[in-house]
C-alpha atoms as a PDB file:
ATOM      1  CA  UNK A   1       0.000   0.000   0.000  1.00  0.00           C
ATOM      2  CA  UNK A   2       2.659   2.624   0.898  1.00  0.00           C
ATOM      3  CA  UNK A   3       4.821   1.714  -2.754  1.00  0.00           C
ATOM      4  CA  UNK A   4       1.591   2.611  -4.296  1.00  0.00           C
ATOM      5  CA  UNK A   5       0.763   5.551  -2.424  1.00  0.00           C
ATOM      6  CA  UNK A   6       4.322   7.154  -3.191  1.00  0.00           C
ATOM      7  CA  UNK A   7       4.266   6.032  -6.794  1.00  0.00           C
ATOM      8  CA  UNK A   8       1.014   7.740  -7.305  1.00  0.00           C
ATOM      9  CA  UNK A   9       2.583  11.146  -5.467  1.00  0.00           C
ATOM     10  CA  UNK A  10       5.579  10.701  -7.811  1.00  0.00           C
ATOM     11  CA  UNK A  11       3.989  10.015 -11.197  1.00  0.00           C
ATOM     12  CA  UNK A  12       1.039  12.571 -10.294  1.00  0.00           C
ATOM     13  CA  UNK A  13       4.129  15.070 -10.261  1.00  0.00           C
ATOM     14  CA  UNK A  14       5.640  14.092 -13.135  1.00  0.00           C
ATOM     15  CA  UNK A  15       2.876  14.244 -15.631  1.00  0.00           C
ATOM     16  CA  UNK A  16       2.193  17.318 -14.278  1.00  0.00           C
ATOM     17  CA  UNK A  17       5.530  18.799 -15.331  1.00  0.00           C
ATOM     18  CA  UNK A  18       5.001  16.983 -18.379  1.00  0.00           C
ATOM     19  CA  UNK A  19       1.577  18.358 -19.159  1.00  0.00           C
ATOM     20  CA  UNK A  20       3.388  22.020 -18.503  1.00  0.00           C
ATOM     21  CA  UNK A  21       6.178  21.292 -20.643  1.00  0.00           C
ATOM     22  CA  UNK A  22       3.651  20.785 -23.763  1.00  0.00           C
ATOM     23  CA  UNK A  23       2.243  24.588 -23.140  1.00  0.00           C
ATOM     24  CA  UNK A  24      -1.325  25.719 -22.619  1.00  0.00           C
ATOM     25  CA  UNK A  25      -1.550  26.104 -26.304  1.00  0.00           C
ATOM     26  CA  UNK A  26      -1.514  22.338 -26.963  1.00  0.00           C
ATOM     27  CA  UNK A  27      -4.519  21.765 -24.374  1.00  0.00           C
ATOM     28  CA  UNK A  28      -6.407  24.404 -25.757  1.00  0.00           C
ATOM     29  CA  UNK A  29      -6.381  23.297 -29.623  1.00  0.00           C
ATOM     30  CA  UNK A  30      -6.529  19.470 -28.553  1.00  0.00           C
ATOM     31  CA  UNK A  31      -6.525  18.109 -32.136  1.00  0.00           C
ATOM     32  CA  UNK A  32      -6.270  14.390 -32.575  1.00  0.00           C
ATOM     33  CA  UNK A  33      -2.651  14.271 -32.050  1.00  0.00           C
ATOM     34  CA  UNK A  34      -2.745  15.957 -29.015  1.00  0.00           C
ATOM     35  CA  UNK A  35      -5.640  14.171 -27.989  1.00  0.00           C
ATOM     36  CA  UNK A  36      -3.358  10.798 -28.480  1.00  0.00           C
ATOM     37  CA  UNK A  37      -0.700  12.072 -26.465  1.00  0.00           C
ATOM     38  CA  UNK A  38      -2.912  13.254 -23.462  1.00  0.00           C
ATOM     39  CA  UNK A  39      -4.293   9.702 -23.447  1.00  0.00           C
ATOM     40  CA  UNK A  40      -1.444   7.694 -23.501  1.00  0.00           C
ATOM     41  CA  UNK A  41       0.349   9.748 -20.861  1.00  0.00           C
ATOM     42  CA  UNK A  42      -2.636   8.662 -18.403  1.00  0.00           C
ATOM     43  CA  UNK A  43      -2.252   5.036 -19.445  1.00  0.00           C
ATOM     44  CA  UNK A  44       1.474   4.710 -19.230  1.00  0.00           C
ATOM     45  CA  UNK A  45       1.031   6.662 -15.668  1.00  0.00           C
ATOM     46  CA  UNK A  46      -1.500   3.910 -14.607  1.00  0.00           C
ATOM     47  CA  UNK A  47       1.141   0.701 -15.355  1.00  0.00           C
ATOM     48  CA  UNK A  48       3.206   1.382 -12.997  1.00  0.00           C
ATOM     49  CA  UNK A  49       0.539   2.192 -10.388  1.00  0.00           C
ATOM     50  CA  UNK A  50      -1.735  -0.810 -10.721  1.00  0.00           C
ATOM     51  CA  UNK A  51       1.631  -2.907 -11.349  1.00  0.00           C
ATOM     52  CA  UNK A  52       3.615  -2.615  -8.509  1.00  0.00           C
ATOM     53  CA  UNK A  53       6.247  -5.118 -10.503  1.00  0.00           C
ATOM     54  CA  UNK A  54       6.515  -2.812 -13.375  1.00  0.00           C
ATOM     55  CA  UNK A  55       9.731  -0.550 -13.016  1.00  0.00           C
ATOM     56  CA  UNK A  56       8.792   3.458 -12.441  1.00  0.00           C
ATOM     57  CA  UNK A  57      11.830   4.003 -14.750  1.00  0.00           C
ATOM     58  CA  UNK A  58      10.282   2.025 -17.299  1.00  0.00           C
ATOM     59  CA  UNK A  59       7.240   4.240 -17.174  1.00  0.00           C
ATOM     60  CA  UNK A  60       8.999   7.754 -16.637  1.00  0.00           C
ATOM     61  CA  UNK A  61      10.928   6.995 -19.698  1.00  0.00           C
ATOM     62  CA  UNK A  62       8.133   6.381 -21.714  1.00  0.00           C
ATOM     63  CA  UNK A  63       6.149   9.255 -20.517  1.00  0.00           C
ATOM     64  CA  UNK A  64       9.048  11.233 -21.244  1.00  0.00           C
ATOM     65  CA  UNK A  65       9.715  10.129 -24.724  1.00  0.00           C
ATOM     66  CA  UNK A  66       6.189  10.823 -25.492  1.00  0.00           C
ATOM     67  CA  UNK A  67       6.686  14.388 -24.572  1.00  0.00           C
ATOM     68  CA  UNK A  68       9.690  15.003 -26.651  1.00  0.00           C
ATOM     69  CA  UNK A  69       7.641  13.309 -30.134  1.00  0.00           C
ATOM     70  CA  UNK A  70       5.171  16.004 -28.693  1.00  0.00           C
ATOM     71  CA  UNK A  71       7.410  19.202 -28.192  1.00  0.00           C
ATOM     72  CA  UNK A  72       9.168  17.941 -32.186  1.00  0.00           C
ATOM     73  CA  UNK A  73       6.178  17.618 -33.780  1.00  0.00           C
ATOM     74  CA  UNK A  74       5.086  20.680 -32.543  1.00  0.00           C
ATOM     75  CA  UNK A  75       8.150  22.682 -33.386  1.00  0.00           C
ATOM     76  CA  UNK A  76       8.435  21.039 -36.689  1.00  0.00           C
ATOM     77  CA  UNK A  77       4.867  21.917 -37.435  1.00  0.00           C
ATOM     78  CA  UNK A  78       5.465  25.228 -36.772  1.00  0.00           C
ATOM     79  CA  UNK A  79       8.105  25.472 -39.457  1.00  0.00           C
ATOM     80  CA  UNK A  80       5.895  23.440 -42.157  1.00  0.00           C
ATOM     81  CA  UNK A  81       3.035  23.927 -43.118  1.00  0.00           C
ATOM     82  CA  UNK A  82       2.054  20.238 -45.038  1.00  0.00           C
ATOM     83  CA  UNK A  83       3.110  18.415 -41.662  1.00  0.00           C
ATOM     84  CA  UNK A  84       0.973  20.616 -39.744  1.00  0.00           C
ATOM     85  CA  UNK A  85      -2.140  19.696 -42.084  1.00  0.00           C
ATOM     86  CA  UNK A  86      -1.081  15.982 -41.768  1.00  0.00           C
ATOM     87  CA  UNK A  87      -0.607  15.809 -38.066  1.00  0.00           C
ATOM     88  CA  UNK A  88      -3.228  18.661 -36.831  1.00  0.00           C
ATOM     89  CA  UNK A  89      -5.379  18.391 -40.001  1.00  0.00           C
ATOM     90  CA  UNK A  90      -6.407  21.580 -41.426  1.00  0.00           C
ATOM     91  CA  UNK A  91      -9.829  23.766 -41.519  1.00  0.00           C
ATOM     92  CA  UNK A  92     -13.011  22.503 -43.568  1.00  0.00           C
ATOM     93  CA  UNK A  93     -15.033  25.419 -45.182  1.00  0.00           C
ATOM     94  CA  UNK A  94     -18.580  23.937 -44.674  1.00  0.00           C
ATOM     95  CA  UNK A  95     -20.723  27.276 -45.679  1.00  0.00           C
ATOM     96  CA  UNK A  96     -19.279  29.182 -48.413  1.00  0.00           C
ATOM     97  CA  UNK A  97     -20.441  32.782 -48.988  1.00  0.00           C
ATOM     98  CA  UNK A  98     -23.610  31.560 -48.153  1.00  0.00           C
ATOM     99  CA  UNK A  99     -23.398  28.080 -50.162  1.00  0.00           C
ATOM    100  CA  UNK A 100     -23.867  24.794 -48.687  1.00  0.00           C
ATOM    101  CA  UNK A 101     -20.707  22.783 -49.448  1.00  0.00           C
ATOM    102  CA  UNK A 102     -21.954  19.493 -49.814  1.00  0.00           C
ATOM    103  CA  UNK A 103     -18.467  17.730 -50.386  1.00  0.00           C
ATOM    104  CA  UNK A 104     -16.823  18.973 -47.359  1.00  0.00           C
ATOM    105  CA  UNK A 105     -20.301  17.894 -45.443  1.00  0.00           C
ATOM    106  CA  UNK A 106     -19.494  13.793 -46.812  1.00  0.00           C
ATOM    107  CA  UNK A 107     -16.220  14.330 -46.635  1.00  0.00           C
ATOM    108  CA  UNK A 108     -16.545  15.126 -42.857  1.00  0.00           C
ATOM    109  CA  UNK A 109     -19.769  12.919 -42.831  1.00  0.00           C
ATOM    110  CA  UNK A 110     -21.681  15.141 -41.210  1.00  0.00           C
ATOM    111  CA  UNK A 111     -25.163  15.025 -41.964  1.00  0.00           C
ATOM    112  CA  UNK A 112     -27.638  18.681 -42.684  1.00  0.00           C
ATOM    113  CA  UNK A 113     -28.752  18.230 -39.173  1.00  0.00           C
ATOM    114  CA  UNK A 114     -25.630  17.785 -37.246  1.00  0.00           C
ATOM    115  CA  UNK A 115     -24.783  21.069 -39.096  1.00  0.00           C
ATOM    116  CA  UNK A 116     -28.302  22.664 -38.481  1.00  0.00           C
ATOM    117  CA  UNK A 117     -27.352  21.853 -34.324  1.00  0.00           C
ATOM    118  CA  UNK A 118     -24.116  23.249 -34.446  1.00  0.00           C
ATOM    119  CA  UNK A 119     -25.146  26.713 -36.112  1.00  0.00           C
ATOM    120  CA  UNK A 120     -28.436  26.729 -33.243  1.00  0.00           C
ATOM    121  CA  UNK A 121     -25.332  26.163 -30.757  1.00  0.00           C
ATOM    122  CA  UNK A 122     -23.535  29.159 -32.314  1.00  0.00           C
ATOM    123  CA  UNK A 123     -26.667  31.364 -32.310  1.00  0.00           C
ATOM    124  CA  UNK A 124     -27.617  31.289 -35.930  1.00  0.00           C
ATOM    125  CA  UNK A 125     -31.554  29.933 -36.433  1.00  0.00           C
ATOM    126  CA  UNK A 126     -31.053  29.265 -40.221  1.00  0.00           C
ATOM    127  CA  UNK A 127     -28.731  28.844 -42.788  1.00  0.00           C
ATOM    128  CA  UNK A 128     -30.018  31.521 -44.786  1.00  0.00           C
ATOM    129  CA  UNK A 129     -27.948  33.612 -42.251  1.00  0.00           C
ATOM    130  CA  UNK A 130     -24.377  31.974 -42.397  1.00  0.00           C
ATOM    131  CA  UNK A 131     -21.788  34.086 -44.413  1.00  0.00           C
ATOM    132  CA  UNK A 132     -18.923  31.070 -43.552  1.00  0.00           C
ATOM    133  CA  UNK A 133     -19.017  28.073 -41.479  1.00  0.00           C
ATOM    134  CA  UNK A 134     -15.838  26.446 -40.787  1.00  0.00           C
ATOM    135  CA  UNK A 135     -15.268  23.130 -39.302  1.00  0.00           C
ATOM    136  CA  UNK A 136     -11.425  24.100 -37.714  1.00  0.00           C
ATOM    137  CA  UNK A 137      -8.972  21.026 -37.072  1.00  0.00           C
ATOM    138  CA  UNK A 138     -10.093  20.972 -33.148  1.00  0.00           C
ATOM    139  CA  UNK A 139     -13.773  20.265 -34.173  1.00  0.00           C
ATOM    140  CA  UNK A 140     -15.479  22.997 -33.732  1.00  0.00           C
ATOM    141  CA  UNK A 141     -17.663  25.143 -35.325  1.00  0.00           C
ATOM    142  CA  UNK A 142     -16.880  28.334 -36.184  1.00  0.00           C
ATOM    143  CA  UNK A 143     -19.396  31.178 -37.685  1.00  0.00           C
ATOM    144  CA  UNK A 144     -19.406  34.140 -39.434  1.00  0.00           C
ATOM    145  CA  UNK A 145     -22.831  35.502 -40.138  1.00  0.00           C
ATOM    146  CA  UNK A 146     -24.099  37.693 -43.116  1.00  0.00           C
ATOM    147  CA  UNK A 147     -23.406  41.261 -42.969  1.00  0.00           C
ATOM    148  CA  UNK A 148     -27.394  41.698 -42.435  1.00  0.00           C
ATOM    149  CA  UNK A 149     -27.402  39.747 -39.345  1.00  0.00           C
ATOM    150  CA  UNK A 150     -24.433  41.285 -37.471  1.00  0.00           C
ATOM    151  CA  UNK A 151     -25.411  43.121 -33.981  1.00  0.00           C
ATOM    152  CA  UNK A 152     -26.173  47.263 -34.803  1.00  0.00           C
ATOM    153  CA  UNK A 153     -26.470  45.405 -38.652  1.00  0.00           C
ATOM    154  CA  UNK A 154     -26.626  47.418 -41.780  1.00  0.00           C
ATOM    155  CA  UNK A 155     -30.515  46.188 -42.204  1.00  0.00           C
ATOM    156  CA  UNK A 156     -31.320  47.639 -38.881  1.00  0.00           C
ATOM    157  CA  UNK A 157     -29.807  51.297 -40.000  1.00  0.00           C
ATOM    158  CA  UNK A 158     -30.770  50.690 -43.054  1.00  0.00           C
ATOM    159  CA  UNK A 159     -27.682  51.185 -44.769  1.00  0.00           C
ATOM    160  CA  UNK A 160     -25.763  48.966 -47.336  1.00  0.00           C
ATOM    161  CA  UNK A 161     -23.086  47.109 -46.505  1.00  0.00           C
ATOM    162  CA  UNK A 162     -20.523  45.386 -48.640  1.00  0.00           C
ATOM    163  CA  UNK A 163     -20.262  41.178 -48.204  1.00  0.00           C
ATOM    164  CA  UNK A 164     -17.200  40.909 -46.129  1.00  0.00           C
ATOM    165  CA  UNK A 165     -14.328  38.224 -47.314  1.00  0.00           C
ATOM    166  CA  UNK A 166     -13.121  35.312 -45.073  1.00  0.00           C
ATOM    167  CA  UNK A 167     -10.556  36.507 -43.005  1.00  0.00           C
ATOM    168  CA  UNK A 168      -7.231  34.347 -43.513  1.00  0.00           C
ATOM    169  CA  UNK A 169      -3.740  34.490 -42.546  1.00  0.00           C
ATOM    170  CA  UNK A 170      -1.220  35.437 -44.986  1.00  0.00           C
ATOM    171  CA  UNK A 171       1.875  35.620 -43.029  1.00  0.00           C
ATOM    172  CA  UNK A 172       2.882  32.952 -39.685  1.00  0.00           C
ATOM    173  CA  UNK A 173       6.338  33.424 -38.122  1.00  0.00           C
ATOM    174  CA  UNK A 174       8.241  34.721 -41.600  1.00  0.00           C
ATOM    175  CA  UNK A 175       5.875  31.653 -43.530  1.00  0.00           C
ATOM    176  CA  UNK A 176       3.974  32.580 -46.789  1.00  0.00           C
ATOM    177  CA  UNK A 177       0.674  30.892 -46.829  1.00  0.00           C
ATOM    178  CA  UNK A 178       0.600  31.390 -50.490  1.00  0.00           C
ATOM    179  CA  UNK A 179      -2.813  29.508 -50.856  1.00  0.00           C
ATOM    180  CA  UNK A 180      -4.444  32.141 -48.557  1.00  0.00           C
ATOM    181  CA  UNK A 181      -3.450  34.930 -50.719  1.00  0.00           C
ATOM    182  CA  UNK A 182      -4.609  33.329 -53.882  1.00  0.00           C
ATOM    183  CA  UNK A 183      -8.039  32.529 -52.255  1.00  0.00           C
ATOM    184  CA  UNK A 184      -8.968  35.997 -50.550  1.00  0.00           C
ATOM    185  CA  UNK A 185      -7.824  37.543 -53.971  1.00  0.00           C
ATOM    186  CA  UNK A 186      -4.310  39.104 -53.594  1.00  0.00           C
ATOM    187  CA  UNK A 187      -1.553  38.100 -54.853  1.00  0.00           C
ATOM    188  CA  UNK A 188       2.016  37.066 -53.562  1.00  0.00           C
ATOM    189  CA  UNK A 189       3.317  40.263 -55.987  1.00  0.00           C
ATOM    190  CA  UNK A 190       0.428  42.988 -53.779  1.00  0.00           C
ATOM    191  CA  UNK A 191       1.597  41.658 -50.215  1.00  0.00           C
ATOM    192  CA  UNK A 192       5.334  42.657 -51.431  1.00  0.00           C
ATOM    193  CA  UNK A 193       4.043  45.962 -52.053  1.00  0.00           C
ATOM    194  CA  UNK A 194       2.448  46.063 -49.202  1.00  0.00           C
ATOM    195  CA  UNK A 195       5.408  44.900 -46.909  1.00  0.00           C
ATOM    196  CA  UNK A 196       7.438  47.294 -48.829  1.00  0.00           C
ATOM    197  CA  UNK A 197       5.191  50.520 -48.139  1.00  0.00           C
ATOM    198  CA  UNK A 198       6.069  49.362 -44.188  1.00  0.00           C
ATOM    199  CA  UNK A 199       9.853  49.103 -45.119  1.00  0.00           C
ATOM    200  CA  UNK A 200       9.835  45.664 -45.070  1.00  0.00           C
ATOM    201  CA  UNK A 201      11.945  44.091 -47.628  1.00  0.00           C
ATOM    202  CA  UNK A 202      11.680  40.272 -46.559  1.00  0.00           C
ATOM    203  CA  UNK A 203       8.955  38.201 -45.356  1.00  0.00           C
ATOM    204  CA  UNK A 204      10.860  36.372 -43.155  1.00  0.00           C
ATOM    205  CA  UNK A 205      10.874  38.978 -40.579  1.00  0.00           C
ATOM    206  CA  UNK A 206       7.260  39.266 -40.279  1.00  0.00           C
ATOM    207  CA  UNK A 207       5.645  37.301 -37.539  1.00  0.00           C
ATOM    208  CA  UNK A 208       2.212  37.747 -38.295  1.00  0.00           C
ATOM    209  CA  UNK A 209       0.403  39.197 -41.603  1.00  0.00           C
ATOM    210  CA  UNK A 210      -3.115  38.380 -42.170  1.00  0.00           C
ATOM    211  CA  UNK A 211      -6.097  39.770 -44.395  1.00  0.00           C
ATOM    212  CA  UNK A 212      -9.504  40.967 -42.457  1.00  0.00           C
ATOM    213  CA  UNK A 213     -12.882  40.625 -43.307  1.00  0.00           C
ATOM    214  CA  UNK A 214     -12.722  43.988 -45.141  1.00  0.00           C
ATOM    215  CA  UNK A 215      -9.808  42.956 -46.783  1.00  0.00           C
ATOM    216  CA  UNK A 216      -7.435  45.333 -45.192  1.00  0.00           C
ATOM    217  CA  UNK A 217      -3.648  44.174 -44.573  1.00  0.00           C
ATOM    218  CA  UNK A 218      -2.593  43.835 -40.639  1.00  0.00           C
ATOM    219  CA  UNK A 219       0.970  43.078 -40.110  1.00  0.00           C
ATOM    220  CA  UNK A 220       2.740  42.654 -36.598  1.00  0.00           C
ATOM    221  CA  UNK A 221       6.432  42.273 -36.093  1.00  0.00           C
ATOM    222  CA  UNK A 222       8.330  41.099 -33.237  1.00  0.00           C
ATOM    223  CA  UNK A 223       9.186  43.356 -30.679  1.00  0.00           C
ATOM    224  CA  UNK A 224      12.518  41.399 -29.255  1.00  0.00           C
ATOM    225  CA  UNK A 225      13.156  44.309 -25.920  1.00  0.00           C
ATOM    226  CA  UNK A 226       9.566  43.548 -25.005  1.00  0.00           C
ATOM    227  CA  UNK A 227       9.296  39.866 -26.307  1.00  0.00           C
ATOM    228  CA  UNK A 228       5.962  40.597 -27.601  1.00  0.00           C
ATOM    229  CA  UNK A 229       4.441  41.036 -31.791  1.00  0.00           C
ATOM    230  CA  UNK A 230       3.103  44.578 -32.197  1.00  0.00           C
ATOM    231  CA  UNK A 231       0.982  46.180 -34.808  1.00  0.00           C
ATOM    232  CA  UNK A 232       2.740  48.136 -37.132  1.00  0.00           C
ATOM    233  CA  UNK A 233      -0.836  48.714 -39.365  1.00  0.00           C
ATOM    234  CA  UNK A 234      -3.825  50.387 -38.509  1.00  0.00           C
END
């Protein structure tokens, strides 16, 4: 009884440093991958508890090894984009400027009433009010309603308002998401211009740049004295 009791303190301990280690940003997206790695931490954790004849080294080490395949994957993820897709998978664009998109609903195999719940859930009563729906790697549902249905909306002051675009990141730590630019309707040749207007003569040194739904250009660069990104656009 008193092996288990101090194997339980011990392990408790460790995972808990291990669970800090990963970051608060891997709890909070909890993709499948991370979701893997969360659950077979708790198993390996429970060997050598239940099996008092299983080795706590023999555990540790396996805990541990998990979290370094974590903390690489992660890192290298960072740096490419194609692993990140493959290990995190990658947004699904369910509504489309107000269009159903029936593939990505198969694909996904989520039927018109699953997606009918999840829009309820988000506050929208109908389709017919959906700008974009996007199914993001973590499974949830985010929504972007028309312009119309907005709070303080244009059809309440009766004033026209332009459809907005789907806001999408062109820029992530000095990587060019060249498919985002194509899609929102720039182009790779326009964001240089851009960058250039700010003085900024290579990419690479950007560590955010990303198009709104009004299709205005926001950059932020790092600030290394305060170890923070600021805004250089308004």
């Amino acid at each position: 009884m008193t092996i288990i009791l101090i194997r339980t303190v011990i392990l408790y301990f460790i995972v808990l440093f291990v669970i800090r280690i990963m970051g608060k940003g891997e709890l909070s997206k909890m993709s499948p991958f991370q979701l893997i790695v969360i659950f077979m931490i708790a198993e390996l954790a429970s060997i050598p508890i239940e099996s008092p004849d299983v080795s706590m080294i023999t555990g540790v080490t396996a805990i541990f090894a998990l979290l370094f395949l974590q903390v690489f994957i992660s890192f290298i993820s960072i740096k490419s984009e194609k692993l990140k897709n493959f290990f995190n998978g990658k947004p699904s664009v369910l509504i489309n400027k107000g269009d159903i998109n029936y593939k990505e609903l198969n694909k996904l195999r989520i039927t018109i009433n699953d997606l009918m719940e999840q829009l309820r859930i988000g506050n929208m009563s109908a389709v017919s009010e959906v700008e974009y729906a996007v199914m993001e790697s973590n499974g949830e549902l985010s929504v972007i309603p028309k312009a119309r249905k907005k709070p303080l909306t244009a059809e309440d002051m009766s004033i026209s308002k332009q459809p907005e675009i789907m806001p999408v990141v062109f820029i992530s730590d000095g990587i060019i998401y060249s498919k985002n630019i194509c899609q929102s309707g720039w182009t790779e040749k326009q964001l240089a211009a851009e960058l250039s207007k700010l003085n900024i003569s290579d990419s690479r040194s950007v560590f955010l740049a990303f198009c709104d739904g009004s299709s205005k250009l926001h950059v932020y660069m790092h600030d290394k004295d305060k170890k923070t990104a600021k805004e250089i656009t308004k």
